[in-house]
Structures are given as structure tokens and as C-alpha cells.
PDB file of N, CA and C in Angstrom:
ATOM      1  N   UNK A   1     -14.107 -29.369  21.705  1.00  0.00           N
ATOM      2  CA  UNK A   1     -13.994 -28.560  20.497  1.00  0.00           C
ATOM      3  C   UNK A   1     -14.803 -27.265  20.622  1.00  0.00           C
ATOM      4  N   UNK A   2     -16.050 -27.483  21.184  1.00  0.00           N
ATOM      5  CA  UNK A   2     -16.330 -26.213  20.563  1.00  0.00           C
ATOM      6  C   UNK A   2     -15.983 -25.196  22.297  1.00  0.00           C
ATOM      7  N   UNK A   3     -15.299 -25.501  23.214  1.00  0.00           N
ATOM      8  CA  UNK A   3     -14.750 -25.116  24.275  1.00  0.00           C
ATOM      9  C   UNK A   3     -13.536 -23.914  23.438  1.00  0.00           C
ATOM     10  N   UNK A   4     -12.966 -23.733  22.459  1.00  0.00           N
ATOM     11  CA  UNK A   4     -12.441 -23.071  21.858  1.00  0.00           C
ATOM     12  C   UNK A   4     -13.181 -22.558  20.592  1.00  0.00           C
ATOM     13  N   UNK A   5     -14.365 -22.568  20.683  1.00  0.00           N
ATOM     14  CA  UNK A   5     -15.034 -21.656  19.211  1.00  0.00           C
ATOM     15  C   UNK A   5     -14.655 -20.495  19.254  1.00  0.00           C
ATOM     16  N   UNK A   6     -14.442 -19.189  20.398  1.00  0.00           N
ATOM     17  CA  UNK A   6     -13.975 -18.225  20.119  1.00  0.00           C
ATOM     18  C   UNK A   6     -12.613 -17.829  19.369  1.00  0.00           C
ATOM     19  N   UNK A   7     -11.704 -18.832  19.540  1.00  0.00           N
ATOM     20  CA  UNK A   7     -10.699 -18.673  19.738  1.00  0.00           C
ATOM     21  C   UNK A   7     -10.308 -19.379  18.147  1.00  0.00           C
ATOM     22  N   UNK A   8     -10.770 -20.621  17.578  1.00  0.00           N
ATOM     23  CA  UNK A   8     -11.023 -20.728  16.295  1.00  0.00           C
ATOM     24  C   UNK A   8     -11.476 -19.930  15.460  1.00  0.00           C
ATOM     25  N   UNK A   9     -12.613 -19.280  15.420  1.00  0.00           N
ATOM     26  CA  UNK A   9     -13.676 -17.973  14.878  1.00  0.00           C
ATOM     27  C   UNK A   9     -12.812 -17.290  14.768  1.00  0.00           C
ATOM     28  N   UNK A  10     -12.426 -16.492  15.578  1.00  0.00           N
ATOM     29  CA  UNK A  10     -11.896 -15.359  15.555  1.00  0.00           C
ATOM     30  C   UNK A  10     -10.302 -15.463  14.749  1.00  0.00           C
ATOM     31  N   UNK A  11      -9.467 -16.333  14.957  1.00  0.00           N
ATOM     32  CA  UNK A  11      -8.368 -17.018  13.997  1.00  0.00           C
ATOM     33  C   UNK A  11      -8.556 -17.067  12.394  1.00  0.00           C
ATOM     34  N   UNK A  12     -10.007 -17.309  12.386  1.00  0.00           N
ATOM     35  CA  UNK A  12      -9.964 -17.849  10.843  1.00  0.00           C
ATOM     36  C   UNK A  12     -10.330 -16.176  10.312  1.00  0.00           C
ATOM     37  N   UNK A  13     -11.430 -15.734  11.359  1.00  0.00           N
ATOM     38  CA  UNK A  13     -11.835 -14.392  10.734  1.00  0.00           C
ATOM     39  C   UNK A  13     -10.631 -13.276  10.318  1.00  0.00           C
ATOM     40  N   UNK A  14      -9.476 -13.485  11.141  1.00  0.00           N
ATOM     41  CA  UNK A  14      -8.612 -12.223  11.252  1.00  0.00           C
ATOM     42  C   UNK A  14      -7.385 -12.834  10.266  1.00  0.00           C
ATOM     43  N   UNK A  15      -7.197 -14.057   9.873  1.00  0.00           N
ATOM     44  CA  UNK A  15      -6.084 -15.038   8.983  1.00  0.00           C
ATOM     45  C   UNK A  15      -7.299 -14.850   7.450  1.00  0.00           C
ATOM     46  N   UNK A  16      -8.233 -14.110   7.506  1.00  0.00           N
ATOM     47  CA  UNK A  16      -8.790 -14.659   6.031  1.00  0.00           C
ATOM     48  C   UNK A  16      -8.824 -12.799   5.918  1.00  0.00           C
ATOM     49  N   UNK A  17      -9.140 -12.052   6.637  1.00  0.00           N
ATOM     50  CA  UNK A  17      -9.186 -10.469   6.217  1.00  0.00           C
ATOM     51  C   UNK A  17      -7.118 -10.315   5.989  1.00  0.00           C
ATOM     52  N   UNK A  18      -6.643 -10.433   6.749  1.00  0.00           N
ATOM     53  CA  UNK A  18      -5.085 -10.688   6.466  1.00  0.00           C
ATOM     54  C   UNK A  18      -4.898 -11.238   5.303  1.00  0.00           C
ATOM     55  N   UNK A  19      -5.032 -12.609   4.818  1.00  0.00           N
ATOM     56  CA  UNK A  19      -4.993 -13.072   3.635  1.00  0.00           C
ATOM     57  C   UNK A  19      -5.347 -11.783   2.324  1.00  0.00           C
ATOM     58  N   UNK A  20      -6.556 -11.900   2.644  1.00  0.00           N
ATOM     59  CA  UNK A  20      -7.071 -10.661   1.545  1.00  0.00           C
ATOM     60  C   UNK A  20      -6.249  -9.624   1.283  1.00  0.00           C
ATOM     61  N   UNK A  21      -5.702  -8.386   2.126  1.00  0.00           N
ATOM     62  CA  UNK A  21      -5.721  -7.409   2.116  1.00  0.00           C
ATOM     63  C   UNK A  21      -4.038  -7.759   2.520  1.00  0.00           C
ATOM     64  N   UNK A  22      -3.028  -8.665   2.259  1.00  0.00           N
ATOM     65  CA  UNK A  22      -1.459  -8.471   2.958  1.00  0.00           C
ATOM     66  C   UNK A  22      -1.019  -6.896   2.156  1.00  0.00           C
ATOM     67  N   UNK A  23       0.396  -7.120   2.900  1.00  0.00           N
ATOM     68  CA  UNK A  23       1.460  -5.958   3.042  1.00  0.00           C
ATOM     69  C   UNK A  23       2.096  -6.627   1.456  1.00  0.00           C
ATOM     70  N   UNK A  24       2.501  -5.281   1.161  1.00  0.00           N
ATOM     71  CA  UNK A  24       3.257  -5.102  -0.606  1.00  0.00           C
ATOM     72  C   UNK A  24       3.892  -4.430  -0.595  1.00  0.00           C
ATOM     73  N   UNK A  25       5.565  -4.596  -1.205  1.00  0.00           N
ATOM     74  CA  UNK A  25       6.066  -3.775  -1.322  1.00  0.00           C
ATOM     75  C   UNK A  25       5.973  -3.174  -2.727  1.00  0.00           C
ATOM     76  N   UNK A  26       6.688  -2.155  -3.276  1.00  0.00           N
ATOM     77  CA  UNK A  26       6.841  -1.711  -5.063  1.00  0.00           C
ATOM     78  C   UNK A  26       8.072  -1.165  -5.276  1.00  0.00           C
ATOM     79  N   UNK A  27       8.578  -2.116  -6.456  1.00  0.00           N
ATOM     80  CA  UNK A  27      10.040  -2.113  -7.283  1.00  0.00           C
ATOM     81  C   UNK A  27      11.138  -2.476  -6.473  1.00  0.00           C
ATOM     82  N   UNK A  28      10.674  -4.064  -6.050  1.00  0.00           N
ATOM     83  CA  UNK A  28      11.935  -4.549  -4.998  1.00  0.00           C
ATOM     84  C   UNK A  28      12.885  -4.874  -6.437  1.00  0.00           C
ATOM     85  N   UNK A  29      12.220  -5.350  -7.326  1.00  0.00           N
ATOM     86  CA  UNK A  29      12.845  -5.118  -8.444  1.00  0.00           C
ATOM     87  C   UNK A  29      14.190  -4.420  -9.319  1.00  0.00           C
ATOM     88  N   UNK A  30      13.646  -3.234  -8.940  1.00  0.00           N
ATOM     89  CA  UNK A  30      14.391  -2.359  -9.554  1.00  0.00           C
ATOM     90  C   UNK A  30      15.364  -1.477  -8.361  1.00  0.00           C
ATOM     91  N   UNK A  31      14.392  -1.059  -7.440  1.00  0.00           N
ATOM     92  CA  UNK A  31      15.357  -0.107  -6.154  1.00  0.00           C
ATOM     93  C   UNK A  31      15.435  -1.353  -5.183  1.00  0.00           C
ATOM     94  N   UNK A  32      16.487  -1.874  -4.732  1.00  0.00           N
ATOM     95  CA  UNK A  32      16.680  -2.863  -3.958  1.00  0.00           C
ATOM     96  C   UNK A  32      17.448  -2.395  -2.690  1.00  0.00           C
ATOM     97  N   UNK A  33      17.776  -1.038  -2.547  1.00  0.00           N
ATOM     98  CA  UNK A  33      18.467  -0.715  -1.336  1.00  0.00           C
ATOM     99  C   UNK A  33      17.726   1.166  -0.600  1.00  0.00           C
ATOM    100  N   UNK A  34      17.574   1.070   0.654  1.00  0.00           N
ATOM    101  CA  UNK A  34      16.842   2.477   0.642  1.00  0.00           C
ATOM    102  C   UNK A  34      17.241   3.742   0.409  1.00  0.00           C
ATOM    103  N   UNK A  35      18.747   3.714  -0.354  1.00  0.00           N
ATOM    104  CA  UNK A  35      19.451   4.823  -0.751  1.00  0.00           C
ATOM    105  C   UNK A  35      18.543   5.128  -1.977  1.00  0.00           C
ATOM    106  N   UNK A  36      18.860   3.939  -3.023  1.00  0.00           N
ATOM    107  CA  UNK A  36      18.317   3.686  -4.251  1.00  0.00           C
ATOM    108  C   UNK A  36      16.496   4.518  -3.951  1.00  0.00           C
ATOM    109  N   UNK A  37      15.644   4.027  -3.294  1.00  0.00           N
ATOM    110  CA  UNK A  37      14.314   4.331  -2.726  1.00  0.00           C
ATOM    111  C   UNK A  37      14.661   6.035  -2.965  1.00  0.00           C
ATOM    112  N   UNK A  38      15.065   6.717  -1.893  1.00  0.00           N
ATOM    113  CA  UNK A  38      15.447   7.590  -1.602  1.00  0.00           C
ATOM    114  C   UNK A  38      15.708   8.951  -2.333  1.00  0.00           C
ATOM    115  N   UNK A  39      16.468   8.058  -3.575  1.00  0.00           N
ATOM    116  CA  UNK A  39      17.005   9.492  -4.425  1.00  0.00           C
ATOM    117  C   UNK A  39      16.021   9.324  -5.508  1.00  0.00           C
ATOM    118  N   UNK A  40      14.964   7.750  -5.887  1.00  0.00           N
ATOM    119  CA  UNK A  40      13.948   8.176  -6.627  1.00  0.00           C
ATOM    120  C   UNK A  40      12.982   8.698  -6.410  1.00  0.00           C
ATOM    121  N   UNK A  41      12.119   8.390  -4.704  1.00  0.00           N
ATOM    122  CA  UNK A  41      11.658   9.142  -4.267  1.00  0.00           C
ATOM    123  C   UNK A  41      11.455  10.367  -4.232  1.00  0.00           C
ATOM    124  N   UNK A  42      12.917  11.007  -4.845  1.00  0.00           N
ATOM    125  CA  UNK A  42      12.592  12.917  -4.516  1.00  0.00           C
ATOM    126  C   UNK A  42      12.800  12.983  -6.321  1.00  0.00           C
ATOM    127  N   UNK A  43      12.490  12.265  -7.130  1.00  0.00           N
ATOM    128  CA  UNK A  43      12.513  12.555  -8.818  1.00  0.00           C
ATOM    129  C   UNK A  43      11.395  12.319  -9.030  1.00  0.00           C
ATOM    130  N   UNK A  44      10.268  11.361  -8.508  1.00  0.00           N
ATOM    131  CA  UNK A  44       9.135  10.936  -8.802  1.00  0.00           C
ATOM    132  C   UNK A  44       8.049  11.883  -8.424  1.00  0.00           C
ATOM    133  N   UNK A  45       6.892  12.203  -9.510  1.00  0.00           N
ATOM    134  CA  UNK A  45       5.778  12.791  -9.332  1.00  0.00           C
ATOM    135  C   UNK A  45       4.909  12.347  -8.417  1.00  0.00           C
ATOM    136  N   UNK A  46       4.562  10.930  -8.648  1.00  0.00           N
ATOM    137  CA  UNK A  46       3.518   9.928  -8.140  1.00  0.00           C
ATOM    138  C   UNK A  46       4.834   8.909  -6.905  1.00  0.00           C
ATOM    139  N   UNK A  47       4.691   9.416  -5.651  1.00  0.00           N
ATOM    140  CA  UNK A  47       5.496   8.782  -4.854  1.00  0.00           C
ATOM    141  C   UNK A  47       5.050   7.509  -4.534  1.00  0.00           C
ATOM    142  N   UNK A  48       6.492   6.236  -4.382  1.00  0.00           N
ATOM    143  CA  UNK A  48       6.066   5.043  -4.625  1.00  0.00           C
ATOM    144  C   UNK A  48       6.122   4.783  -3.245  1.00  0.00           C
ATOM    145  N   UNK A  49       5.016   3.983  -2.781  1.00  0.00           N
ATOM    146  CA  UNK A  49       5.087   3.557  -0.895  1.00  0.00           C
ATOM    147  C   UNK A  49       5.888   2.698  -1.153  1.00  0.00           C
ATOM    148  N   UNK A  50       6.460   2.646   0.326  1.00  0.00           N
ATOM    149  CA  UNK A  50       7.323   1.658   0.744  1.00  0.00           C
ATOM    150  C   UNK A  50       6.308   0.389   1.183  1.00  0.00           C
ATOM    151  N   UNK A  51       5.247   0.463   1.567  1.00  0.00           N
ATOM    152  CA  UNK A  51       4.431  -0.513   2.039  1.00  0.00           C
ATOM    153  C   UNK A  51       3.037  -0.219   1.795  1.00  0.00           C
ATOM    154  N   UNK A  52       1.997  -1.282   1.244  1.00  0.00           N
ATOM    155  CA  UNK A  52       1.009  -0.863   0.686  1.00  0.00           C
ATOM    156  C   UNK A  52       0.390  -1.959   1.171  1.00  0.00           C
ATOM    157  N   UNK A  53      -0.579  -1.496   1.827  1.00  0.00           N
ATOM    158  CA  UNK A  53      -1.839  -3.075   1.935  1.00  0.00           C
ATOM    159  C   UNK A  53      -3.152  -3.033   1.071  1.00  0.00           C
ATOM    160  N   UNK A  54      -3.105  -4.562   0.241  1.00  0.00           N
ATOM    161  CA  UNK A  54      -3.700  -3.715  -1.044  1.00  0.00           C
ATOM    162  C   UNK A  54      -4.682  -4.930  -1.412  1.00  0.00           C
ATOM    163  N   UNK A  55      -5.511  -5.168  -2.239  1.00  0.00           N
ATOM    164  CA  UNK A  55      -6.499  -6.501  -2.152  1.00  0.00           C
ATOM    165  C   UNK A  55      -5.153  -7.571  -3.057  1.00  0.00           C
ATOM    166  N   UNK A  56      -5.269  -8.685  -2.533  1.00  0.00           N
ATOM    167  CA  UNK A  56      -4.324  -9.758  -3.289  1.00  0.00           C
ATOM    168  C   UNK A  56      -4.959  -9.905  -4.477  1.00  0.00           C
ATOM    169  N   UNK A  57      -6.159  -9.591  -4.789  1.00  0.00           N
ATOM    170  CA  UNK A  57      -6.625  -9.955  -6.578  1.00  0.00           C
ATOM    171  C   UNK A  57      -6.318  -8.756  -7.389  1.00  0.00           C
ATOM    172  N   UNK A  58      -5.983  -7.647  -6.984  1.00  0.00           N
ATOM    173  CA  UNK A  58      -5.492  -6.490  -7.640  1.00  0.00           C
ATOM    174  C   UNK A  58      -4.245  -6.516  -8.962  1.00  0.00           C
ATOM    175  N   UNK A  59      -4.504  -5.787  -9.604  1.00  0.00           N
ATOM    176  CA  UNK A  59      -3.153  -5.711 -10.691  1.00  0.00           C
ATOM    177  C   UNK A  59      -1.386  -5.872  -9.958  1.00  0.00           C
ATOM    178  N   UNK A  60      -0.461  -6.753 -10.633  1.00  0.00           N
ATOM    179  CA  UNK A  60       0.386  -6.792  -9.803  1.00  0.00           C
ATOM    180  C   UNK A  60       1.422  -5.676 -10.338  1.00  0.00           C
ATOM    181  N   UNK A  61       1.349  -5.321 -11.153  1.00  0.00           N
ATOM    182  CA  UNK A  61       1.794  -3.535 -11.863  1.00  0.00           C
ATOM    183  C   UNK A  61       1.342  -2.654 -12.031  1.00  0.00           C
ATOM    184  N   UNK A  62       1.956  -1.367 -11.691  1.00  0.00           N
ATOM    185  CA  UNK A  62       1.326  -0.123 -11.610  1.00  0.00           C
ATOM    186  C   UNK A  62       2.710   1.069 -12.273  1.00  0.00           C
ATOM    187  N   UNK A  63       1.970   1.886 -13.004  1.00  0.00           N
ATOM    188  CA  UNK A  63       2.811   3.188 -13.267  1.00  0.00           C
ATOM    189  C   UNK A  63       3.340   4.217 -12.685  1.00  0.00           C
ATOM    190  N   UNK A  64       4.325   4.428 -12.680  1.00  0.00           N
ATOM    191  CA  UNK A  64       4.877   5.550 -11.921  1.00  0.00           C
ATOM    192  C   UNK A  64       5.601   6.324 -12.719  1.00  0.00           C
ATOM    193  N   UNK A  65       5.324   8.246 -12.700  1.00  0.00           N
ATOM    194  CA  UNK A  65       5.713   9.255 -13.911  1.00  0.00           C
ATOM    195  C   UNK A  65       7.169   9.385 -12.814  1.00  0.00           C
ATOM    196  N   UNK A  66       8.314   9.509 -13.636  1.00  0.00           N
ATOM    197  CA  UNK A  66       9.328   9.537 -13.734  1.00  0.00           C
ATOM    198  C   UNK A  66      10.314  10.253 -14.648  1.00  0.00           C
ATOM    199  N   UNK A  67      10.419  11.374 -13.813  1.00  0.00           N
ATOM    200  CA  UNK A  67      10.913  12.518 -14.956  1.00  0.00           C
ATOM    201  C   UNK A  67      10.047  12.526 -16.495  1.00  0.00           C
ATOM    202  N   UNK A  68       8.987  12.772 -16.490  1.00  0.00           N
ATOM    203  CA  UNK A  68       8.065  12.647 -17.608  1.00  0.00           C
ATOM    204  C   UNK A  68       8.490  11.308 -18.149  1.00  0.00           C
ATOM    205  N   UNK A  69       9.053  10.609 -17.994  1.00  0.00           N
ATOM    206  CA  UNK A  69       8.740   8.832 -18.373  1.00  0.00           C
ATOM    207  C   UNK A  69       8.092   8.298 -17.633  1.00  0.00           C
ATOM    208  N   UNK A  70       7.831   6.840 -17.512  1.00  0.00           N
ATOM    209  CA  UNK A  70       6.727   6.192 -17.012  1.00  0.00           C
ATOM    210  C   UNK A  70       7.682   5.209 -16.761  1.00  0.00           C
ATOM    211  N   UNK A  71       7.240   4.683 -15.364  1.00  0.00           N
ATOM    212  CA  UNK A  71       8.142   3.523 -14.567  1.00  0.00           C
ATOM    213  C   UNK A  71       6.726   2.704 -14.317  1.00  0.00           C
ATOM    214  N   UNK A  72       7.240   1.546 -15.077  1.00  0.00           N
ATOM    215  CA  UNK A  72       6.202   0.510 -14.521  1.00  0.00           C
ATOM    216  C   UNK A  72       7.201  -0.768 -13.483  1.00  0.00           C
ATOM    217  N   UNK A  73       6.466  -0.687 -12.338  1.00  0.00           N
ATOM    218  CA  UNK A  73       7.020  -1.000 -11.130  1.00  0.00           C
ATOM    219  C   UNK A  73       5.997  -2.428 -10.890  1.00  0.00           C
ATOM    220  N   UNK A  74       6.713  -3.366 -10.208  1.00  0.00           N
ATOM    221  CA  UNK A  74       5.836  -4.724  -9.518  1.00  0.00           C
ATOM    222  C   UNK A  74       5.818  -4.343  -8.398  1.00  0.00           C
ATOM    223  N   UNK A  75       4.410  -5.077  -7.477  1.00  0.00           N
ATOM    224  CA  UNK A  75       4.521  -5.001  -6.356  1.00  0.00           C
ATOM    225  C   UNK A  75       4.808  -6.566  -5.710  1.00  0.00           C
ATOM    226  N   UNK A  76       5.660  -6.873  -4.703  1.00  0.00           N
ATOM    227  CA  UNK A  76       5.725  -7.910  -4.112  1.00  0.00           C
ATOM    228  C   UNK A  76       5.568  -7.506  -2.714  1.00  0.00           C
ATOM    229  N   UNK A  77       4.527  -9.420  -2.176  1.00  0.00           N
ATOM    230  CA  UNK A  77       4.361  -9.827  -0.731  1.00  0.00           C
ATOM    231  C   UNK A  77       5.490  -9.753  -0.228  1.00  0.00           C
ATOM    232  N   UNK A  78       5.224  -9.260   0.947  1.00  0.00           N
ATOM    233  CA  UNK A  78       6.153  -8.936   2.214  1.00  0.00           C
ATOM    234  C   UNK A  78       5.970 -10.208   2.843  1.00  0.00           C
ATOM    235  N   UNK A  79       6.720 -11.367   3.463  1.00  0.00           N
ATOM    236  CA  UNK A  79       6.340 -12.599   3.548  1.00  0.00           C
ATOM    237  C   UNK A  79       6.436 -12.462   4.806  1.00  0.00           C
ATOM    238  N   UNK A  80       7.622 -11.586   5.968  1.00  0.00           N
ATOM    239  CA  UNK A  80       7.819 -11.966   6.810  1.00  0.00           C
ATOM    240  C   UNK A  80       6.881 -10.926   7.587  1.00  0.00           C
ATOM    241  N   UNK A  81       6.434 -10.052   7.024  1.00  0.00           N
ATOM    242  CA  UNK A  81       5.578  -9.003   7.525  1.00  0.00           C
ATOM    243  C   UNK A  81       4.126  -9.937   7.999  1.00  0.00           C
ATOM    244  N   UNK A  82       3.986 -10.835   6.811  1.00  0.00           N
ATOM    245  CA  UNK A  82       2.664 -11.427   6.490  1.00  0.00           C
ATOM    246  C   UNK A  82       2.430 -12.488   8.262  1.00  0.00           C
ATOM    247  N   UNK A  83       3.690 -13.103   7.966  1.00  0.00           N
ATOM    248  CA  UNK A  83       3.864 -14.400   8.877  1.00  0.00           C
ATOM    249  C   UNK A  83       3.617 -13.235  10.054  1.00  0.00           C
ATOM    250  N   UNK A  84       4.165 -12.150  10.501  1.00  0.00           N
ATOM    251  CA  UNK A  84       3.904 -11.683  11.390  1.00  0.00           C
ATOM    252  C   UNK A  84       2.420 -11.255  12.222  1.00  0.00           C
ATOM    253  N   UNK A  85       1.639 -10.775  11.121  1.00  0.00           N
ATOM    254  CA  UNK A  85       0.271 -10.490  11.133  1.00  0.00           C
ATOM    255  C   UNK A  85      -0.340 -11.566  11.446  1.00  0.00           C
ATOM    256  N   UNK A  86      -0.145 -12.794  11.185  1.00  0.00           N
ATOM    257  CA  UNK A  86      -0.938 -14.192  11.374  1.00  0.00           C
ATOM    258  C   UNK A  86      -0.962 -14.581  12.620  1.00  0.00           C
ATOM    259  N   UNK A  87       0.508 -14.298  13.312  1.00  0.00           N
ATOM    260  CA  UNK A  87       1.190 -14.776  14.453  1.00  0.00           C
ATOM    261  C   UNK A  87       0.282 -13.535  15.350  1.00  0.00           C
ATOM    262  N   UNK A  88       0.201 -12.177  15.278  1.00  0.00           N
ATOM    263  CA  UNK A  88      -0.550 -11.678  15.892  1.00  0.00           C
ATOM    264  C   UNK A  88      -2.049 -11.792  16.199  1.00  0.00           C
ATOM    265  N   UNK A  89      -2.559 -12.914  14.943  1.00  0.00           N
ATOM    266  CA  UNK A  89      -4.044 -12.490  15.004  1.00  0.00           C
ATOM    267  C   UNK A  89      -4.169 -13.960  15.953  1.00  0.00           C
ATOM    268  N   UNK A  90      -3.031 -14.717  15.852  1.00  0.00           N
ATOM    269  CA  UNK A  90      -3.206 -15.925  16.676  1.00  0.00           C
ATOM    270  C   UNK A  90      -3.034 -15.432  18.038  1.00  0.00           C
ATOM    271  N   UNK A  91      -1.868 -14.199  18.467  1.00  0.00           N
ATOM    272  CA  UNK A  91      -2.557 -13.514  19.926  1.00  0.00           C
ATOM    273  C   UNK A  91      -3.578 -13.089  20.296  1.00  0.00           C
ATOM    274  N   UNK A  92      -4.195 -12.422  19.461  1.00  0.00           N
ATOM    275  CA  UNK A  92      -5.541 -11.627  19.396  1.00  0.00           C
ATOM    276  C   UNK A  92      -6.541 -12.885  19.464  1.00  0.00           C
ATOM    277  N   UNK A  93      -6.864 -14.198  19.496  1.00  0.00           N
ATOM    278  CA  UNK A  93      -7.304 -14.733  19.279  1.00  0.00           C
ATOM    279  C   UNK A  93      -7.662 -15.223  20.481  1.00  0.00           C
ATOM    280  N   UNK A  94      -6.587 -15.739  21.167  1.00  0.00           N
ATOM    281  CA  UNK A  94      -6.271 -16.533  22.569  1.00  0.00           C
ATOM    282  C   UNK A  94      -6.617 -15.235  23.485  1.00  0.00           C
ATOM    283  N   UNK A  95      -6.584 -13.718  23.520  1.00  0.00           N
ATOM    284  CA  UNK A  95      -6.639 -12.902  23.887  1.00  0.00           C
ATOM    285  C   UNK A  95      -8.690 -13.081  23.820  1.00  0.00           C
ATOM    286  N   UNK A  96      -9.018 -13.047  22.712  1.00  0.00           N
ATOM    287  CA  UNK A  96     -10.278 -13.216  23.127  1.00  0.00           C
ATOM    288  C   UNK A  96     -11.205 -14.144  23.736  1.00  0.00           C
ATOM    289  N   UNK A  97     -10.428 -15.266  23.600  1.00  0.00           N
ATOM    290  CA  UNK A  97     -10.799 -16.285  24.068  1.00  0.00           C
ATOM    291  C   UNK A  97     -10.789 -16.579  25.625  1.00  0.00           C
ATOM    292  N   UNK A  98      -9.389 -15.943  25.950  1.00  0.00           N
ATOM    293  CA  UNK A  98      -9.244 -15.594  27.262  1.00  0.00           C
ATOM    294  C   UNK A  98     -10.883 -14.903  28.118  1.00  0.00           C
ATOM    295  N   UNK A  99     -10.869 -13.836  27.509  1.00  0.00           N
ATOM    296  CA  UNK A  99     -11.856 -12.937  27.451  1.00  0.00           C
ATOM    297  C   UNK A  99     -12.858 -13.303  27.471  1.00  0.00           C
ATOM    298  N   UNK A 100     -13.393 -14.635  26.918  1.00  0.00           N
ATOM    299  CA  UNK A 100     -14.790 -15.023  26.576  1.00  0.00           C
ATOM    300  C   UNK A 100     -14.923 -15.405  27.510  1.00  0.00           C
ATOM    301  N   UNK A 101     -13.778 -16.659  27.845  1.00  0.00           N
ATOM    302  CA  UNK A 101     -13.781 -17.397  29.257  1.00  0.00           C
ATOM    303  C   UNK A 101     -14.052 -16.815  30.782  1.00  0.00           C
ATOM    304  N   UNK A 102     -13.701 -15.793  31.141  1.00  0.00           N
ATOM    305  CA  UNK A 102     -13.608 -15.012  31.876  1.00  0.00           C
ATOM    306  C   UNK A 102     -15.182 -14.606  32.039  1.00  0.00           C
ATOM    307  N   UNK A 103     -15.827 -13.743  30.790  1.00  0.00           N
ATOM    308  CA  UNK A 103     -16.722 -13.393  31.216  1.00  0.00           C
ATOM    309  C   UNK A 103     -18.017 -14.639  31.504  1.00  0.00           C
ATOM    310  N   UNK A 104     -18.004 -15.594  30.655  1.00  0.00           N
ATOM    311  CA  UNK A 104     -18.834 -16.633  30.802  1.00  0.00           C
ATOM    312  C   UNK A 104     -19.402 -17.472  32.103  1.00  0.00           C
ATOM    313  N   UNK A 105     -17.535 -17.578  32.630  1.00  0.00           N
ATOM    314  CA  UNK A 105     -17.659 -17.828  34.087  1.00  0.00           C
ATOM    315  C   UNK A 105     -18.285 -16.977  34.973  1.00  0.00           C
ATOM    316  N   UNK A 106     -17.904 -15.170  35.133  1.00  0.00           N
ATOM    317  CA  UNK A 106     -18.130 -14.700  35.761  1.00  0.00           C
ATOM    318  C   UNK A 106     -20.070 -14.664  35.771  1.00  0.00           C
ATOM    319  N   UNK A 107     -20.697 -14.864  34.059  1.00  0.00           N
ATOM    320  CA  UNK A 107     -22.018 -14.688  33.847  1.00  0.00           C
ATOM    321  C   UNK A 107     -22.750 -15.687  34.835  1.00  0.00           C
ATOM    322  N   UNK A 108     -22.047 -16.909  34.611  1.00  0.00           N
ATOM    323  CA  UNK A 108     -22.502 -18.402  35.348  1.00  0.00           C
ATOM    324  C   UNK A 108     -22.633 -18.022  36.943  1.00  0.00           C
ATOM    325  N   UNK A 109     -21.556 -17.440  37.492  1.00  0.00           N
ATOM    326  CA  UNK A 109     -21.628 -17.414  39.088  1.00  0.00           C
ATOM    327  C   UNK A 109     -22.216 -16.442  39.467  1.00  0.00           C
ATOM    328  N   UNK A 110     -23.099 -15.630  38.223  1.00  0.00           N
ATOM    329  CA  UNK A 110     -24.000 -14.844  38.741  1.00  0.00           C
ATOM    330  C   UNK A 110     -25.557 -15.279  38.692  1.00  0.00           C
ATOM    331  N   UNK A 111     -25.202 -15.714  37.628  1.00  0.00           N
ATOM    332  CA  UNK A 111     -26.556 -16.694  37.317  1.00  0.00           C
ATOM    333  C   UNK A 111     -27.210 -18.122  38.538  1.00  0.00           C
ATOM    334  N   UNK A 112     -25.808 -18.415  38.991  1.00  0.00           N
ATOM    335  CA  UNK A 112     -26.469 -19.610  40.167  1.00  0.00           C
ATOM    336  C   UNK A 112     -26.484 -19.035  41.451  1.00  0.00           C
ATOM    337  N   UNK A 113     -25.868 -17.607  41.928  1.00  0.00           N
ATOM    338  CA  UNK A 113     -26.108 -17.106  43.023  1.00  0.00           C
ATOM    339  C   UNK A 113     -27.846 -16.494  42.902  1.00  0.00           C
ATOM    340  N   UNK A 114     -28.572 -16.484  42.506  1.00  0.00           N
ATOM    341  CA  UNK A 114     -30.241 -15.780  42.304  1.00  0.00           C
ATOM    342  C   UNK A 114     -30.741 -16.580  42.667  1.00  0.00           C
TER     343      UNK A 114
END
């Protein structure tokens, strides 16, 4: 077990800042196609991202001025974006671990050649 602490550590550290902070979209709601996006995009004062990484405890509505009206827009998780980020931090993980391994050994066969 703990022959993989880097590689755990570093998993939980980069799956819990991910958790926190995922990908959002705003007004899958309402503009559901990127034409739709597109032609509100060039009417809107306050331009709405297509992708926002934003704290998950944050308000899940926000205002947007719209031809002097007010568009109140939801934001929704990007799920497959999310799953993606996880799946990367699980490379990044084995990547360091790799890494740890490597140097540890190399520290050791320097350490018993003295």
C-alpha cells in the first residue's frame, strides 16, 4: 500500500481541486444549439461563456442584460468534460508515480555505491 502513496496522494489531490472548481456550461436551457449561442452572443452586453470553471458552491443563476432586459440563465455540469478531467488526473497520477519510482531507485543506487 503505501508502495503507491504517490500515486494515491496525488489522485485524491487533483479529483478533489477538480471536484471543486468543474466545467459549466450557461443556458443549455434556453440556447440549446450553437447557432442559437451565436446570434445571442452578438445581442448580449454581458457575453455568456460557453464554458466556465467556477466553485461548485456558487449561485447556480446568473443575469445576463439582453437588449436592455435581463436574461436570467442556469449554469449546468459538463459531465463528460468532468469524467474527462478525472481520467486525466488519474494519468497525471501514474505519471508521477512513475516519476517517484524512478527517482527513488536511482537515489538508492547512489546511496549504496559510497
Amino acid at each position: 500500500m503505501s508502495k503507491n502513496k504517490i500515486l494515491i496522494g496525488s489522485f485524491i489531490l487533483l479529483s478533489i481541486v477538480i471536484s471543486l472548481f468543474p466545467p459549466f456550461s450557461w443556458g443549455d436551457e434556453k440556447l440549446r444549439t450553437i447557432s442559437e449561442r451565436q446570434t445571442i452572443h452578438y445581442y448580449l452586453e454581458d457575453k455568456i461563456p460557453v464554458k466556465e470553471y467556477d466553485f461548485l458552491f456558487n449561485d447556480l443563476k446568473k443575469e445576463f442584460i439582453f437588449s436592455n432586459s435581463k436574461v436570467t440563465l442556469e449554469r449546468h455540469l459538463i459531465i463528460s468534460e468532468l469524467l474527462i478531467e478525472i481520467f486525466m488526473a488519474f494519468l497525471i497520477s501514474i505519471f508521477l508515480q512513475f516519476i517517484f519510482n524512478r527517482f527513488s531507485h536511482r537515489v538508492l543506487f547512489l546511496d549504496s555505491t559510497s
